[in-house]
C-alpha atoms as a PDB file:
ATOM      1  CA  UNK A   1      85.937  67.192  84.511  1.00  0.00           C
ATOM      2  CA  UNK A   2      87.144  68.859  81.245  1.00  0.00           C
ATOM      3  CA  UNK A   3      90.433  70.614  83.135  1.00  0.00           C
ATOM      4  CA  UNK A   4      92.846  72.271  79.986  1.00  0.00           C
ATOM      5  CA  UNK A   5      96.413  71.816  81.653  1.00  0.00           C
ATOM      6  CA  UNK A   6      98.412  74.838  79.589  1.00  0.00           C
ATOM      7  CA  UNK A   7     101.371  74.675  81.409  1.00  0.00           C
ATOM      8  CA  UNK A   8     103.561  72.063  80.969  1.00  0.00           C
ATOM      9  CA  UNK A   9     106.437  73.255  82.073  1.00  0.00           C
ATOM     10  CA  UNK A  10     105.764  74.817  85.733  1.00  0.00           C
ATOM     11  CA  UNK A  11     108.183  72.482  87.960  1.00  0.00           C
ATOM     12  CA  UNK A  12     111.127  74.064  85.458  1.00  0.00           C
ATOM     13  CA  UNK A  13     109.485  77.875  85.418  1.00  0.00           C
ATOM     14  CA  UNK A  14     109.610  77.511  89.298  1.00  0.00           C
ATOM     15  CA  UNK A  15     113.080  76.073  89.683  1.00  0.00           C
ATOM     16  CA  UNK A  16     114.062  79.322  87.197  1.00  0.00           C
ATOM     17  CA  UNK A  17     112.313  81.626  89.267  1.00  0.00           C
ATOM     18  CA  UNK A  18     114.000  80.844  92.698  1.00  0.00           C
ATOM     19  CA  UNK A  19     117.603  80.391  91.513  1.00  0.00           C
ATOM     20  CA  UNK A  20     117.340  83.870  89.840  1.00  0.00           C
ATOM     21  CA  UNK A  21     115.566  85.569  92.490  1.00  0.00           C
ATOM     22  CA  UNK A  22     117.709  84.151  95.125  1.00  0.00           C
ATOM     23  CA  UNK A  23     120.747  85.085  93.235  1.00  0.00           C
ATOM     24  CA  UNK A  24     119.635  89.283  93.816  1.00  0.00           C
ATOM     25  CA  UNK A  25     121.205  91.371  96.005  1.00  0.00           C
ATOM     26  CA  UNK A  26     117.189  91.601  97.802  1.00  0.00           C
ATOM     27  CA  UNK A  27     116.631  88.354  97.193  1.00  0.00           C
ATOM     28  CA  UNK A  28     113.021  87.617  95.901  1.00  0.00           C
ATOM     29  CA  UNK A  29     110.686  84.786  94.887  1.00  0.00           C
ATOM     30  CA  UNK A  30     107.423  85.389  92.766  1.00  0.00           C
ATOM     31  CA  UNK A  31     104.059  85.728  94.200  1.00  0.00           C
ATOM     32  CA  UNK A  32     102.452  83.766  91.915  1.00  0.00           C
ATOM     33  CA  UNK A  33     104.353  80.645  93.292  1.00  0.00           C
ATOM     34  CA  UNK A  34     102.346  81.486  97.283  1.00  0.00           C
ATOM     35  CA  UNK A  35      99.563  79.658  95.293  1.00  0.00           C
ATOM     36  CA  UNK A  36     100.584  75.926  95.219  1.00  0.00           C
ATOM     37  CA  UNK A  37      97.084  73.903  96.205  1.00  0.00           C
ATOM     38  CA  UNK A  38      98.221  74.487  99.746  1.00  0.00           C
ATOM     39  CA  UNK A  39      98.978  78.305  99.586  1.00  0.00           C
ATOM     40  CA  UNK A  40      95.412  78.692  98.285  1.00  0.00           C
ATOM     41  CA  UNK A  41      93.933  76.955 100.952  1.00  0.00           C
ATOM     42  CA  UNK A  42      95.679  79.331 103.148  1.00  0.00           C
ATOM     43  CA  UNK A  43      94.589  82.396 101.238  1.00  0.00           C
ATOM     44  CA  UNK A  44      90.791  81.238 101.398  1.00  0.00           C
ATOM     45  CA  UNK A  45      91.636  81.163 105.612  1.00  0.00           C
ATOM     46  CA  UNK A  46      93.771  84.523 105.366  1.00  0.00           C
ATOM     47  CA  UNK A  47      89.935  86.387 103.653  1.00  0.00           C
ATOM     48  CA  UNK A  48      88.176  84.915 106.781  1.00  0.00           C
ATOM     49  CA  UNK A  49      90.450  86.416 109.367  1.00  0.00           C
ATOM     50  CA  UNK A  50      88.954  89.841 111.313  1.00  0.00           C
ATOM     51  CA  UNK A  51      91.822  92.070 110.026  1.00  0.00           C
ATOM     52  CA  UNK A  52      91.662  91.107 106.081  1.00  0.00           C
ATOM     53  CA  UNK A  53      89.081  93.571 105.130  1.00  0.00           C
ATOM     54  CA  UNK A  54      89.569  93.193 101.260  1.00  0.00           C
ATOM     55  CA  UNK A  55      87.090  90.131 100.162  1.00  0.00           C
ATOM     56  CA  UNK A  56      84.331  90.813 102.912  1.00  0.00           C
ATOM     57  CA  UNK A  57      83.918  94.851 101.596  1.00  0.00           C
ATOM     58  CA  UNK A  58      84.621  92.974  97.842  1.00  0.00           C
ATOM     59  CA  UNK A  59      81.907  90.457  98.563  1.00  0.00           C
ATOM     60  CA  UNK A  60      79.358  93.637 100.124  1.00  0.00           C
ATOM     61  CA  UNK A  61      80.120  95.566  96.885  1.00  0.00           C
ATOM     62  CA  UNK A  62      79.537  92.448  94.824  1.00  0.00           C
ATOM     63  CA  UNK A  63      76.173  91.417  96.398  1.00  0.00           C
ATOM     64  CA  UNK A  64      74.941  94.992  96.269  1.00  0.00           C
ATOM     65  CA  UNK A  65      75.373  95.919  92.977  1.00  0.00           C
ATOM     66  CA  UNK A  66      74.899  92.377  91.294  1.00  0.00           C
ATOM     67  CA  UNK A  67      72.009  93.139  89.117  1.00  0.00           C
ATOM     68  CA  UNK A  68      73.797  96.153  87.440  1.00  0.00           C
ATOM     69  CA  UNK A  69      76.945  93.933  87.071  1.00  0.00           C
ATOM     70  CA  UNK A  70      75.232  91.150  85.302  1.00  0.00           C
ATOM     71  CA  UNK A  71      74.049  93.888  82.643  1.00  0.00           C
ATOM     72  CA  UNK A  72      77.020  95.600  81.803  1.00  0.00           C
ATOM     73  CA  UNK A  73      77.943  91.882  80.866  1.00  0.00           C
ATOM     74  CA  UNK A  74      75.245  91.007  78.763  1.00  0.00           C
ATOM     75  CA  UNK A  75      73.203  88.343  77.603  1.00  0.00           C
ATOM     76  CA  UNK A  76      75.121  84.910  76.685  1.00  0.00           C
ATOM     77  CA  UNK A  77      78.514  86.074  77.834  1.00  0.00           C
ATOM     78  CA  UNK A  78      81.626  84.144  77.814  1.00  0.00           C
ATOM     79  CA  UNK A  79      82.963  84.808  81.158  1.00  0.00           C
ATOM     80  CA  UNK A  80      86.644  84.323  82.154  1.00  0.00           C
ATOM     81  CA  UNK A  81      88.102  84.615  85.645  1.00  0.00           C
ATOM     82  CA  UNK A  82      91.294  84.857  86.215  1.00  0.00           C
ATOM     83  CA  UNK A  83      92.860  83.327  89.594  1.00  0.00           C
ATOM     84  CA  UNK A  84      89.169  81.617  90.353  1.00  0.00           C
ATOM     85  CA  UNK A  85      90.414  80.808  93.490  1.00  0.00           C
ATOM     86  CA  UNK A  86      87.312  79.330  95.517  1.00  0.00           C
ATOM     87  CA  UNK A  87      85.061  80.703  93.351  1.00  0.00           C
ATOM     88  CA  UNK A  88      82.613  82.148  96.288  1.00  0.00           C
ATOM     89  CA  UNK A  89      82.564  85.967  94.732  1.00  0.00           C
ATOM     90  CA  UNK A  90      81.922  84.024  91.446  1.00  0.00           C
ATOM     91  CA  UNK A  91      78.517  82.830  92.589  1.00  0.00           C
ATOM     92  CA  UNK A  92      77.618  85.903  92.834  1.00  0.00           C
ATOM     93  CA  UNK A  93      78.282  87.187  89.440  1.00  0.00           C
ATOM     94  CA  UNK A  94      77.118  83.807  87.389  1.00  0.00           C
ATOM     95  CA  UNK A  95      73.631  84.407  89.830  1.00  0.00           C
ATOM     96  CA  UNK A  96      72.926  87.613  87.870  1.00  0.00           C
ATOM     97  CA  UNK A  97      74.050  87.344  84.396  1.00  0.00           C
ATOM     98  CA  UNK A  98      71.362  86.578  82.027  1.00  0.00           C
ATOM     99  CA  UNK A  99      71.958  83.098  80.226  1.00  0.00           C
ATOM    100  CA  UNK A 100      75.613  82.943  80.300  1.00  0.00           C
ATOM    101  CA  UNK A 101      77.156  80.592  77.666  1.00  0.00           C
ATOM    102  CA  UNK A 102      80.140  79.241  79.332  1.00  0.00           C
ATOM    103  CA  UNK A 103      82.403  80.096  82.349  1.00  0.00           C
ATOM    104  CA  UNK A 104      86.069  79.870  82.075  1.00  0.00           C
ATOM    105  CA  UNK A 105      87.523  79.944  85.259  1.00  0.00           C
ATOM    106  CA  UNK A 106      92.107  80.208  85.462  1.00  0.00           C
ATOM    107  CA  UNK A 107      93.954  79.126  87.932  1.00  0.00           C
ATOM    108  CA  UNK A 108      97.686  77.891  88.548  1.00  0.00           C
ATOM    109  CA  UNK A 109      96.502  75.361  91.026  1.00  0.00           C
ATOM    110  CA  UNK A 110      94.987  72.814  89.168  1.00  0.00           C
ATOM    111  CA  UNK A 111      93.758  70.238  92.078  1.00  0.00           C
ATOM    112  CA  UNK A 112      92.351  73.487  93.663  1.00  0.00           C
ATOM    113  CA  UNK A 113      90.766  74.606  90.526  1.00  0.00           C
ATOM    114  CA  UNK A 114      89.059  71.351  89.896  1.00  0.00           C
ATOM    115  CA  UNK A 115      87.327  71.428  93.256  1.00  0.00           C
ATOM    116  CA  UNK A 116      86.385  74.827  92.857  1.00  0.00           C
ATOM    117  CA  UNK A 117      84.782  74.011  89.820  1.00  0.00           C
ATOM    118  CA  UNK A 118      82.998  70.752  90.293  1.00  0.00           C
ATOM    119  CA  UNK A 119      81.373  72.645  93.365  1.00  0.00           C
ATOM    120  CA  UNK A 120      80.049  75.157  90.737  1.00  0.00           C
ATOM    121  CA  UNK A 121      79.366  72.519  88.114  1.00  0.00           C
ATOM    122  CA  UNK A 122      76.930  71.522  90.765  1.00  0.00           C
ATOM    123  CA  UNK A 123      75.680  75.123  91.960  1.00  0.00           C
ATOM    124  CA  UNK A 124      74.862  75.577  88.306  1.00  0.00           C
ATOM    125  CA  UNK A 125      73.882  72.311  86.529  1.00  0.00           C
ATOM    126  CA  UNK A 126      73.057  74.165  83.362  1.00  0.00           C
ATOM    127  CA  UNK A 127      76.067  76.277  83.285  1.00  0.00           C
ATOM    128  CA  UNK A 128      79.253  74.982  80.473  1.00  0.00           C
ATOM    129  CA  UNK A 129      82.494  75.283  83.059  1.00  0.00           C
ATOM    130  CA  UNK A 130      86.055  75.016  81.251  1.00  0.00           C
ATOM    131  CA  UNK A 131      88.550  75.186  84.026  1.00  0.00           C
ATOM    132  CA  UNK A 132      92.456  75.991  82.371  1.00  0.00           C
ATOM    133  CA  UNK A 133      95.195  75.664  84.733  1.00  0.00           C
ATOM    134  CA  UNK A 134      97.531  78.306  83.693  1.00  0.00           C
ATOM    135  CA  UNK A 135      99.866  81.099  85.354  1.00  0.00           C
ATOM    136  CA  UNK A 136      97.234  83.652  84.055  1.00  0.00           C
ATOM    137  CA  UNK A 137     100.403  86.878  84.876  1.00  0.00           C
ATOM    138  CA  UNK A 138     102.220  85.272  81.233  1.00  0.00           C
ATOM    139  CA  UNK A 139     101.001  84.582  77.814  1.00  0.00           C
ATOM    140  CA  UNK A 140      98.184  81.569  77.403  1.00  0.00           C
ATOM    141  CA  UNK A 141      95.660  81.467  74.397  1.00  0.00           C
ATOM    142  CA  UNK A 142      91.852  80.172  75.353  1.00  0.00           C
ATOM    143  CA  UNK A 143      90.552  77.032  74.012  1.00  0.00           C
ATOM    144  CA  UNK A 144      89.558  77.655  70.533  1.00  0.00           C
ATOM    145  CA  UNK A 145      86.437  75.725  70.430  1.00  0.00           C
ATOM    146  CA  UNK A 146      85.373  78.393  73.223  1.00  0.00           C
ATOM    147  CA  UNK A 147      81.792  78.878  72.235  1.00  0.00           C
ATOM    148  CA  UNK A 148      79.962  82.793  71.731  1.00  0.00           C
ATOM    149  CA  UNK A 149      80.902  86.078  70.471  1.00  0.00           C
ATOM    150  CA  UNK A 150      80.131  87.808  73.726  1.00  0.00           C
ATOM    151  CA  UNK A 151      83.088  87.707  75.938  1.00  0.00           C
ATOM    152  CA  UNK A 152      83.482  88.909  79.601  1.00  0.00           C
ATOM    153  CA  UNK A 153      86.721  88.801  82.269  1.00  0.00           C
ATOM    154  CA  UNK A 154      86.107  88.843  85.409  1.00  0.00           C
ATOM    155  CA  UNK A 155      89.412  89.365  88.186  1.00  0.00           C
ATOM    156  CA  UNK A 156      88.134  89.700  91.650  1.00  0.00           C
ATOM    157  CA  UNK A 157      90.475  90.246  94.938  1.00  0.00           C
ATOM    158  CA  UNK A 158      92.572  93.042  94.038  1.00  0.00           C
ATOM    159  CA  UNK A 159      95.234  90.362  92.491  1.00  0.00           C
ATOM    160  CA  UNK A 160      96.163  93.025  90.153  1.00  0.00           C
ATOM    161  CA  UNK A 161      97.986  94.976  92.786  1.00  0.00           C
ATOM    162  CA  UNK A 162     100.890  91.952  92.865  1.00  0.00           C
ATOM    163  CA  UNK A 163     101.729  93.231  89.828  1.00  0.00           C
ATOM    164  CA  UNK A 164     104.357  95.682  88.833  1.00  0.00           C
ATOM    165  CA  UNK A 165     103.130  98.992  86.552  1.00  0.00           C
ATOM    166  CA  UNK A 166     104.836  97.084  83.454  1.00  0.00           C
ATOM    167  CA  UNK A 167     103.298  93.292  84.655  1.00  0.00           C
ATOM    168  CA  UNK A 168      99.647  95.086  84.978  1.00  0.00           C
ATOM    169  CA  UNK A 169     100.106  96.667  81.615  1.00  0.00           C
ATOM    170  CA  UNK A 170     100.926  93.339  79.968  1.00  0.00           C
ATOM    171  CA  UNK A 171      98.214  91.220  82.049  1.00  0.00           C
ATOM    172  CA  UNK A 172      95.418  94.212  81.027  1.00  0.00           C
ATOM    173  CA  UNK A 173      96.516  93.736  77.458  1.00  0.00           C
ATOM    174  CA  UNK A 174      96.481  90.145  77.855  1.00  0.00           C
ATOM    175  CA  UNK A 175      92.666  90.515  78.956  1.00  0.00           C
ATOM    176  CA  UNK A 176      91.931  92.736  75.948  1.00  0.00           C
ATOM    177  CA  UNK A 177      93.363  90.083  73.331  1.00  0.00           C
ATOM    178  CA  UNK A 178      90.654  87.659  75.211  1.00  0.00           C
ATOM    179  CA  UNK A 179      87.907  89.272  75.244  1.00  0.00           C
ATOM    180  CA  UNK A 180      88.147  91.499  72.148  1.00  0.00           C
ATOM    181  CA  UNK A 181      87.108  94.631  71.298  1.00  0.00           C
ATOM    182  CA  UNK A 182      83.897  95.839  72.918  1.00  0.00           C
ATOM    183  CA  UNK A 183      84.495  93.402  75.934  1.00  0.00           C
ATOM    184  CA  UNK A 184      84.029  93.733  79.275  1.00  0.00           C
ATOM    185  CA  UNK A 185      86.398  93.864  82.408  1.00  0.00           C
ATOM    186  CA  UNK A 186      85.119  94.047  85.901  1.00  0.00           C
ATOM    187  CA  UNK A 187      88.307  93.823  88.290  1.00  0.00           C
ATOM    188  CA  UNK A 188      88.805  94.429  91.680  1.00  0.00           C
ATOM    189  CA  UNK A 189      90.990  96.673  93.718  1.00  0.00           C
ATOM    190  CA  UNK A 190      92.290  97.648  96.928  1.00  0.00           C
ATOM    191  CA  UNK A 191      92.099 101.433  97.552  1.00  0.00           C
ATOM    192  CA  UNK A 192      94.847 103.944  99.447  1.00  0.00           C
ATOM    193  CA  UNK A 193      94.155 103.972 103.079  1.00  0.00           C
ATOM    194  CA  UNK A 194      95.859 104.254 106.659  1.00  0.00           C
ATOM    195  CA  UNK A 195      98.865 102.276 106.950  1.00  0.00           C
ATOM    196  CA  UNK A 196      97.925 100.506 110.327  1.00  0.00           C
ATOM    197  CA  UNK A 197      94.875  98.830 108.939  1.00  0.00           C
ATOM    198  CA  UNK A 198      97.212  97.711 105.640  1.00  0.00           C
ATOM    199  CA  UNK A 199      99.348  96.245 107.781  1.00  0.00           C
ATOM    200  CA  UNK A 200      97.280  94.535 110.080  1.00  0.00           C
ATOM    201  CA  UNK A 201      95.821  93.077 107.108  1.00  0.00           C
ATOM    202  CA  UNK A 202      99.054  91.059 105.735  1.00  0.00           C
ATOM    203  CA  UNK A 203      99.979  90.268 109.332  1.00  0.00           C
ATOM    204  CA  UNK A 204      96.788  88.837 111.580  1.00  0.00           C
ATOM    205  CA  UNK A 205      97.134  87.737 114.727  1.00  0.00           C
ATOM    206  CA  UNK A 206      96.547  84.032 114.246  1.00  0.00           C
ATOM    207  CA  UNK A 207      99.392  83.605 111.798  1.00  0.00           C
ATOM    208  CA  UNK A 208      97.552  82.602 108.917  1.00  0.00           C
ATOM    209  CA  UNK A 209      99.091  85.225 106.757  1.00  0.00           C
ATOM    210  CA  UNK A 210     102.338  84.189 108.145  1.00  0.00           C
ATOM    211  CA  UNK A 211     101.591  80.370 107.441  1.00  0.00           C
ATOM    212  CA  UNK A 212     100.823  81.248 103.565  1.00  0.00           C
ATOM    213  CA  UNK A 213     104.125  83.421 103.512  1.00  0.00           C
ATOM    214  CA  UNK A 214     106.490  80.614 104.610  1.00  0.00           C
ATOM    215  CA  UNK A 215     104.427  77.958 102.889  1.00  0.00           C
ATOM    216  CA  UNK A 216     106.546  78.681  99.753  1.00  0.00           C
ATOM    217  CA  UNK A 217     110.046  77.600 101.118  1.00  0.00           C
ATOM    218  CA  UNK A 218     108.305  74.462 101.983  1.00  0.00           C
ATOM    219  CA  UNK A 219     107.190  74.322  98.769  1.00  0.00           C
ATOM    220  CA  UNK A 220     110.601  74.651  97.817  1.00  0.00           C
ATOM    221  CA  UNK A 221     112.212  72.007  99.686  1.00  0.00           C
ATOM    222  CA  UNK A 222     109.146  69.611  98.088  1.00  0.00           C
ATOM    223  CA  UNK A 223     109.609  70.268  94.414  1.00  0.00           C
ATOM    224  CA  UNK A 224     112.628  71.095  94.151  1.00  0.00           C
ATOM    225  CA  UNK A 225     114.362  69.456  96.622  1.00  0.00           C
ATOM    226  CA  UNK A 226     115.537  72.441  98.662  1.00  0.00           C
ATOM    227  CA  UNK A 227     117.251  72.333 102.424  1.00  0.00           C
ATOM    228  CA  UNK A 228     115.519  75.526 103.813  1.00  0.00           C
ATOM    229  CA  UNK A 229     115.389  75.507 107.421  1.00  0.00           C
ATOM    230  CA  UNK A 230     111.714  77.093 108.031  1.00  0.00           C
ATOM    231  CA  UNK A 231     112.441  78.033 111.623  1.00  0.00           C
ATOM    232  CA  UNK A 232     115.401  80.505 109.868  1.00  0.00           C
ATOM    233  CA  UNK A 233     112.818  82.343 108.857  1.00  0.00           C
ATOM    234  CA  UNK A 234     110.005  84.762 109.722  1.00  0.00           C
ATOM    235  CA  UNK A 235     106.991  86.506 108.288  1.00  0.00           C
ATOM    236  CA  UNK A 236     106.986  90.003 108.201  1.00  0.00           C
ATOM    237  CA  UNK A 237     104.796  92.914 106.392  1.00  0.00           C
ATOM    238  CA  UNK A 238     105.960  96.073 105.566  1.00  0.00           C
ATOM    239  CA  UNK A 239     105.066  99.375 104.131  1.00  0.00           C
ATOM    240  CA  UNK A 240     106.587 100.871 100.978  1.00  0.00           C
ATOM    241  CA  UNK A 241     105.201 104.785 100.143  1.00  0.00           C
ATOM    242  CA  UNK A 242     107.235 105.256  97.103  1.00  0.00           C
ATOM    243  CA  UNK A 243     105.642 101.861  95.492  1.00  0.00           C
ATOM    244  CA  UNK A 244     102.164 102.416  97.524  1.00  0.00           C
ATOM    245  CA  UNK A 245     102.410  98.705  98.498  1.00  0.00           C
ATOM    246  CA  UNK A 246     102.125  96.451 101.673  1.00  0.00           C
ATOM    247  CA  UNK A 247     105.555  94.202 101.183  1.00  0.00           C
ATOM    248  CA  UNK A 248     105.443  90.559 102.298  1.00  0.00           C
ATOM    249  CA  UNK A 249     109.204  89.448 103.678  1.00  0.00           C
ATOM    250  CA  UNK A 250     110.843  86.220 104.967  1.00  0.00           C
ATOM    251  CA  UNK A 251     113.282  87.944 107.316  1.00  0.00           C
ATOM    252  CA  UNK A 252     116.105  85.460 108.138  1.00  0.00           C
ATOM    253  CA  UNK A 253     116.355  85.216 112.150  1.00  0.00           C
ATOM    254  CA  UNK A 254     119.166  83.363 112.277  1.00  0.00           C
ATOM    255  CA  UNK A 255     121.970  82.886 109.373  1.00  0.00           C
ATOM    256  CA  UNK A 256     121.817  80.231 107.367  1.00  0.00           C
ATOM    257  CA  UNK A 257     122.290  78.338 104.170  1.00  0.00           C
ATOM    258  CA  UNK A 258     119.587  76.552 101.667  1.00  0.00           C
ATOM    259  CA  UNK A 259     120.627  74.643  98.664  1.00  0.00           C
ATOM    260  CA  UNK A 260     118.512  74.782  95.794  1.00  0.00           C
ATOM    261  CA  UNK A 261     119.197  72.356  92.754  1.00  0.00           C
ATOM    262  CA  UNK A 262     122.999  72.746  92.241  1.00  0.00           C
ATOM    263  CA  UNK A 263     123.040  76.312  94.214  1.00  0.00           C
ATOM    264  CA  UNK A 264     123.659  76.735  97.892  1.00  0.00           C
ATOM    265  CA  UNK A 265     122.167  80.416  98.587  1.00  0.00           C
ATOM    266  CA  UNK A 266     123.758  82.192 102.040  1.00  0.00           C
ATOM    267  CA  UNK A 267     121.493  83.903 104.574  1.00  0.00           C
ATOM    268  CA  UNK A 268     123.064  86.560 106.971  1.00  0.00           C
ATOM    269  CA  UNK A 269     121.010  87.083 110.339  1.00  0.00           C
ATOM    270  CA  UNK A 270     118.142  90.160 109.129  1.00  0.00           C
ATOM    271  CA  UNK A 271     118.539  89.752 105.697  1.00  0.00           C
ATOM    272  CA  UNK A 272     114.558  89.062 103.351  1.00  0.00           C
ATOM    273  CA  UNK A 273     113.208  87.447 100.941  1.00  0.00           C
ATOM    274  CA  UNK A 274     110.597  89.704  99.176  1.00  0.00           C
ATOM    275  CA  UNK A 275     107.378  87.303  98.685  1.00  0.00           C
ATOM    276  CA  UNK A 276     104.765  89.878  97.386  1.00  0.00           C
ATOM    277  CA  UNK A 277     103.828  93.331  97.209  1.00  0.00           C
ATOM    278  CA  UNK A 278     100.466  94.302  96.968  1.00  0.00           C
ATOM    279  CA  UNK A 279      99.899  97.891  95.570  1.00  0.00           C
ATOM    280  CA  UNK A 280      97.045 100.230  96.652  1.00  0.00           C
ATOM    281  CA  UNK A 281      95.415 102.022  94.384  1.00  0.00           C
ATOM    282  CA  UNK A 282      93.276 105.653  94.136  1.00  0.00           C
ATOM    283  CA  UNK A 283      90.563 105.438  91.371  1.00  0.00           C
ATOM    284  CA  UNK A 284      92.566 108.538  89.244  1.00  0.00           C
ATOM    285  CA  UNK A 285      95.964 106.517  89.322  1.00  0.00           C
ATOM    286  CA  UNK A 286      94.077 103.153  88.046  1.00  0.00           C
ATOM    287  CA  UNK A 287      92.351 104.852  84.961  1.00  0.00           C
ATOM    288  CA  UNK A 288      95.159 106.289  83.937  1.00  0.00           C
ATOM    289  CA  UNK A 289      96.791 102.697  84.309  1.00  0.00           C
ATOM    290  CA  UNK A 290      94.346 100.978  82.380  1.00  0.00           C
ATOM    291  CA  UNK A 291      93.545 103.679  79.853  1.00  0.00           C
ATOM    292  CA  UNK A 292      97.195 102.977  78.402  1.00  0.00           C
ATOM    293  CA  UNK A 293      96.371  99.511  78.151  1.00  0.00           C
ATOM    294  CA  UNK A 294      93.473  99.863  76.351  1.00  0.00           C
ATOM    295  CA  UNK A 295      90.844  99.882  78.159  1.00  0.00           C
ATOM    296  CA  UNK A 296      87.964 102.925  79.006  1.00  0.00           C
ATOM    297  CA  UNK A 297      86.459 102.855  83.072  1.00  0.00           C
ATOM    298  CA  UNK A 298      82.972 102.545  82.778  1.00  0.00           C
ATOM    299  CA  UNK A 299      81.711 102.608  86.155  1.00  0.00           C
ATOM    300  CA  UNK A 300      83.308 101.984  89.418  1.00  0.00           C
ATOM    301  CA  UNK A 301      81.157 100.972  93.123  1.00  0.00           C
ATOM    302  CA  UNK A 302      83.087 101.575  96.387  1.00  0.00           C
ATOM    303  CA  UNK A 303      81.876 100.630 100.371  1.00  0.00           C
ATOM    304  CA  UNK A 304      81.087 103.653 102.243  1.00  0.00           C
ATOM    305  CA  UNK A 305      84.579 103.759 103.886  1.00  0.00           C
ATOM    306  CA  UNK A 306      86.161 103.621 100.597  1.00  0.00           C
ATOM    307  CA  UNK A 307      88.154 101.029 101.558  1.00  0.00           C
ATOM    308  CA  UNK A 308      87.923  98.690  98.357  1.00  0.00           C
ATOM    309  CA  UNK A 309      86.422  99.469  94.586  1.00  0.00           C
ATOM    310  CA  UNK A 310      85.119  97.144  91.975  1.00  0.00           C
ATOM    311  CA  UNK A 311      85.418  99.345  88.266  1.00  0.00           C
ATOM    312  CA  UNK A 312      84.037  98.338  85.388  1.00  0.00           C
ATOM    313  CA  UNK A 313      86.245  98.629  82.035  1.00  0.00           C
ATOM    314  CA  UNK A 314      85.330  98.406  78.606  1.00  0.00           C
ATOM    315  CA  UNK A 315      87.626  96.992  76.183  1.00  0.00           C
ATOM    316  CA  UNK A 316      88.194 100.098  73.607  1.00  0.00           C
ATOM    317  CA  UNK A 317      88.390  99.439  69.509  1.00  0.00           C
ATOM    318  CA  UNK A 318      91.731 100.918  69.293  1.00  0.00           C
ATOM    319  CA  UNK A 319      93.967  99.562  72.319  1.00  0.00           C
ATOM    320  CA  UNK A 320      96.199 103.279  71.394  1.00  0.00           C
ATOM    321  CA  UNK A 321      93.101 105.204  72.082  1.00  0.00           C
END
């Protein structure tokens, strides 16, 4: 398997991230850093569960309007995803494009990657797969023996949401400078709805969600040699209206301390961790978002309940206008 390992320096990234977002007054950690091989394994559960609506109505939107996806790709595309994942919504795009030259699938779980992509190696035996294991939400270059002019992204899940207004600017932009002018974009995202079915979707009642959430302090304690006690802790989702997001939380039960390298961090009894927020979109608010990155909405499908929205972007000549 030809697997391009960008990121050399992820065990030192990681140990940065933690000791500065445990040194805030809300202490944080990253989202990106839920995805270890183990935290995806837990995400692919968390989209089986009954109450995580997002990559069923995703999938739906995907299968129905697959033929009319594959053409605003066009023929011998290029096609980049970023966070791959499992790759199952990717079947369904590769299916209808019309002789694709090469996929490119991204992912900051390498082992996971790999297996994701030898499984479509062998879906599609004719099909060029470059797997890069990269943290796709900071600055990589492609390959540059990438073959074709023709190049397509492709960001499924609503993954953008994670992302603060200034992150999604920069990752949109980053997307531009891959694909080039006249590229397209098809990305998923997760629309404004009631607040009881957003919550019940980062907190089902088998604990999956909850599993994924504390799966990064064990992560923690395994690469970089942390103490956390995971019983000190507890998964929680919350909703913020001024961001528009679902908020995942470690909520210390008990207080406690975790060292961390050299640093021993203090937890008082109902004090968080923020994990991830995941930000809910309407389809006004997003074009405006991505028309300042430079990108133009081309088309946009939705479920009937309006729950979720796959859009359609074209990368613009001009990213200014």
């Amino acid at each position: 398997m030809d697997i391009v390992d960008i990121d050399f320096g992820q065990r030192e990234a990681f140990l940065t991230d933690v000791l500065e977002g445990l040194s805030r007054k809300q202490k944080t950690l990253p989202s990106r850093w839920l995805y270890d091989d183990e935290g995806s394994e837990l995400f692919e559960a968390i989209t089986g569960v009954d109450e995580y609506y997002p990559t069923r109505t995703e999938t739906r939107i995907l299968n129905e309007n697959a033929a009319e996806i594959g053409t605003a790709f066009g023929k011998d595309v290029v096609l980049i995803e970023y966070g791959a994942g499992a790759g199952v919504k990717t079947e369904i795009v590769l299916s209808a494009l019309e002789t694709p030259e090469c996929y490119v699938p991204v992912d900051i779980a390498g082992d996971f990657l790999e297996t994701s992509a030898e499984r479509l190696r062998e879906r599609f035996s004719d099909l060029r797969i470059r797997p890069i294991t990269a943290d796709f939400t900071a600055d990589f270059d492609l390959p540059s023996d990438l073959p074709g002019d023709n190049r397509g992204a492709f960001f499924p899940g609503s993954t953008l949401g994670n992302l603060c207004r200034k992150e999604a600017r920069a990752l949109l932009s980053r997307v531009r400078g891959h694909v080039g002018p006249g590229g397209r974009f098809v990305i998923g995202i997760d629309l404004k709805k009631d607040i009881e079915t957003l919550l019940a979707a980062y907190d089902d009642k088998a604990g999956v969600t909850a599993a994924f959430n504390l799966n990064i302090l064990t992560r923690i304690n395994r690469e970089l040699g942390g103490s956390f006690d995971l019983p000190s802790f507890a998964h929680e989702a919350r909703w913020n209206s001024e961001a528009s997001a679902v908020e995942m939380h470690l909520v210390c039960v008990k207080s406690t301390r975790a060292a961390v390298g050299q640093r021993t961090f203090t937890f008082e009894g109902g004090e968080t961790i923020h994990t991830e927020s995941s930000r809910k979109y309407d389809l006004d608010d997003f074009a405006t978002l991505v028309n300042s990155s430079g990108w133009a909405v081309e088309k946009s499908w939705t479920d009937p309940r309006s729950l979720f929205a796959v859009v359609a972007l074209t990368a613009r000549s001009h990213p200014g206008g």
